[in-house]
Protein backbone atom coordinates (compact mmCIF):
# COMPACT_ATOMS: atom_id res chain seq x y z
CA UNK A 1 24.57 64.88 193.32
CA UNK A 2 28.08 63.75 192.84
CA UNK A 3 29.10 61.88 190.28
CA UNK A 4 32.16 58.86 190.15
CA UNK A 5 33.88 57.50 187.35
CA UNK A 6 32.21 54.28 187.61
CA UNK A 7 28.99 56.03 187.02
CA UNK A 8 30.61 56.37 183.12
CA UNK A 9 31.51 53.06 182.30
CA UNK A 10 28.77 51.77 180.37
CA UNK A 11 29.09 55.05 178.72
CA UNK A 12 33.04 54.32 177.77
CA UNK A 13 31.71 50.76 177.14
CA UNK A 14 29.35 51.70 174.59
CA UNK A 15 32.21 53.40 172.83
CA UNK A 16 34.56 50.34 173.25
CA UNK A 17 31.90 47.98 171.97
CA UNK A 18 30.79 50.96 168.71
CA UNK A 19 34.53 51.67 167.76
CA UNK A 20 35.33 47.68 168.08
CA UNK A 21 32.72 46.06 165.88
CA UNK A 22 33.57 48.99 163.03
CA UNK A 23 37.38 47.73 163.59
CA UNK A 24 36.09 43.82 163.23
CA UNK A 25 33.96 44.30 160.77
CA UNK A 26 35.91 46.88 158.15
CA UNK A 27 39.41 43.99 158.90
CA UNK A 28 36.89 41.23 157.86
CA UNK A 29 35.51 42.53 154.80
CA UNK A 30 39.77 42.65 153.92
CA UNK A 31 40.17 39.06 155.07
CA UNK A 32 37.21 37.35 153.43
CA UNK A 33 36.68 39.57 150.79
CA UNK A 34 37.59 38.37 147.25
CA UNK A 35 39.66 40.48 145.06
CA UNK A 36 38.17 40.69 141.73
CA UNK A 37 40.14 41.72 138.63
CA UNK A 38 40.44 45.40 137.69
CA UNK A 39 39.93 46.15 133.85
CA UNK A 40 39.13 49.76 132.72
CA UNK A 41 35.34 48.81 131.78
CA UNK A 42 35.35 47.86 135.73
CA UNK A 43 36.95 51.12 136.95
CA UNK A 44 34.47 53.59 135.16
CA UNK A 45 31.82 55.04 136.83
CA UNK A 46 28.56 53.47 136.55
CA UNK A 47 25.73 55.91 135.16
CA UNK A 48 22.21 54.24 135.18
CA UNK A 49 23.42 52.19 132.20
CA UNK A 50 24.92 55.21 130.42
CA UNK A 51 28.72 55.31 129.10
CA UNK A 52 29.77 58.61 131.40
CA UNK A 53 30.86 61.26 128.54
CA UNK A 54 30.49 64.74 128.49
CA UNK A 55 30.98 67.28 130.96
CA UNK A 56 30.48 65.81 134.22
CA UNK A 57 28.58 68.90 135.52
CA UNK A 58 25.82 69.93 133.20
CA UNK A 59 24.81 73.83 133.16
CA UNK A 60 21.35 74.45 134.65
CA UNK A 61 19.20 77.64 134.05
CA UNK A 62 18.87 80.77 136.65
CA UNK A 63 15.38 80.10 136.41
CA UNK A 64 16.10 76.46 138.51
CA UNK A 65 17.46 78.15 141.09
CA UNK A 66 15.16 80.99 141.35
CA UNK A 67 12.33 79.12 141.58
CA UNK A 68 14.02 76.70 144.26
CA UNK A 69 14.90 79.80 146.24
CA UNK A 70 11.22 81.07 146.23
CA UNK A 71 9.55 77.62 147.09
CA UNK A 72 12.06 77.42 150.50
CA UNK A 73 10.86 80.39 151.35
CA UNK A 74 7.22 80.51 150.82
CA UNK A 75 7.84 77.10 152.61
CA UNK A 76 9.16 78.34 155.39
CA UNK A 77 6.18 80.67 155.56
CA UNK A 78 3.71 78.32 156.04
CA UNK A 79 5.63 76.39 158.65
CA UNK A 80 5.34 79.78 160.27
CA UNK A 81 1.24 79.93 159.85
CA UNK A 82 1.24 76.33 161.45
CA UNK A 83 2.93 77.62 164.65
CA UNK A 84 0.74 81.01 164.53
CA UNK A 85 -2.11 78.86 164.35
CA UNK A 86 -1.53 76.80 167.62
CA UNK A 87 -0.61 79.85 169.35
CA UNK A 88 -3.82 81.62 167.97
CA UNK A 89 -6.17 78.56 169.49
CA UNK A 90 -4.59 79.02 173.03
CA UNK A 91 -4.71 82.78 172.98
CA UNK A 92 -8.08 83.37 171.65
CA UNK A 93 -9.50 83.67 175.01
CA UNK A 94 -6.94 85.83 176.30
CA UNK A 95 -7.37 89.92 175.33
CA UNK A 96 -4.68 89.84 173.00
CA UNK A 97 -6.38 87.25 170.62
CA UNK A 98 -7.92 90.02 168.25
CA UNK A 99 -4.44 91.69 168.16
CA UNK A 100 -2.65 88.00 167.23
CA UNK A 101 -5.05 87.63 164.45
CA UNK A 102 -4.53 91.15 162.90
CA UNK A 103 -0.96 90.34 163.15
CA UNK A 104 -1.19 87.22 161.08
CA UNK A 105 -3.26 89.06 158.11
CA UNK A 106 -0.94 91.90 158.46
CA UNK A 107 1.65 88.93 157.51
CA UNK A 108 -0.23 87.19 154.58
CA UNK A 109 -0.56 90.48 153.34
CA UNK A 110 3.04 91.20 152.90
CA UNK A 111 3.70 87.60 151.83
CA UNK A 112 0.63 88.14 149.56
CA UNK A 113 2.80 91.39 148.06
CA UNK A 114 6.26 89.04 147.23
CA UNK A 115 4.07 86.88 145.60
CA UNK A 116 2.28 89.61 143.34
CA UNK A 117 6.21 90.84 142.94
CA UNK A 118 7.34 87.46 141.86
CA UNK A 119 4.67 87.26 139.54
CA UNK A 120 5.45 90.59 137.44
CA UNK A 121 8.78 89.46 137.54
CA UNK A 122 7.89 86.22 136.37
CA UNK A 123 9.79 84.57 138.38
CA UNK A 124 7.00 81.35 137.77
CA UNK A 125 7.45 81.40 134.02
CA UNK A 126 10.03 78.98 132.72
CA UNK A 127 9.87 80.14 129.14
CA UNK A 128 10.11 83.61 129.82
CA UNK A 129 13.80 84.29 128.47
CA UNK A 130 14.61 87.95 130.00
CA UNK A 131 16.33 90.27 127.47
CA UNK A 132 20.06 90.66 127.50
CA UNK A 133 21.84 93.46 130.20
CA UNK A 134 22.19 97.15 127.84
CA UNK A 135 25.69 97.20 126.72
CA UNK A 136 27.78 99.75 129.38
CA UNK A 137 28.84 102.29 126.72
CA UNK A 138 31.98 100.32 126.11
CA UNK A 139 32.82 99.86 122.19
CA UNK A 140 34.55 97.07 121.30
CA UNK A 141 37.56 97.96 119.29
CA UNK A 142 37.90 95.84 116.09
């Protein structure tokens, strides 16, 4: 099947049409737009009521990230069971449907093992505070 350039022009006048009414309507927000006053209570940023000062980027604990790092991926495990489990349902009939189901336990059981590893690392605990790094043999000259 060949294909001619007037086969595209709805497709170039979608564009025309999508690029045009961002054009029209970004010029008419200038034209009708009022122009309000600037003062410097105006031109801070607004924070849910809050005058913004302070460091703009507040220091958050390992432990945040840790634990967001281990939900994604016992997350993403579990999306992985859903799929097994559709798979299993179609290939229980077949001969390999025994070997599909060892395969997932064989799988829980080594997720099962990072869990038991998080655990004595307590990664879970939030008021665990881990003790500082031993000092590397360097003496500090005073």
């Amino acid at each position: 099947m060949t294909s001619t350039p007037l086969d595209y022009v709805p497709v170039f006048l979608q564009i025309v049409l999508g690029v045009g009414f961002a054009v029209f309507t970004l010029l008419m927000s200038v034209v009708l737009g009022k122009r309000g006053r600037g003062s410097k209570a105006k031109d801070i940023p607004y924070e849910c009521g809050k005058d913004p000062i302070g460091p703009t980027q507040p220091r958050f604990s390992i432990k945040f990230y840790l634990v967001a790092m281990l939900f994604i991926l016992f997350d993403i495990e579990v999306v992985f069971m859903f799929v097994w489990a559709v798979v299993y349902r179609e290939m229980l009939h077949t001969p390999l449907g025994f070997g599909i189901f060892l395969s997932m336990f064989s799988f829980i059981g080594i997720l099962f093992v990072g869990y038991l590893y998080a655990l004595k690392k307590k990664a879970f605990d939030w008021t665990h505070n881990p003790a500082p790094p031993a000092s590397l043999g360097v003496e500090s000259s005073r």
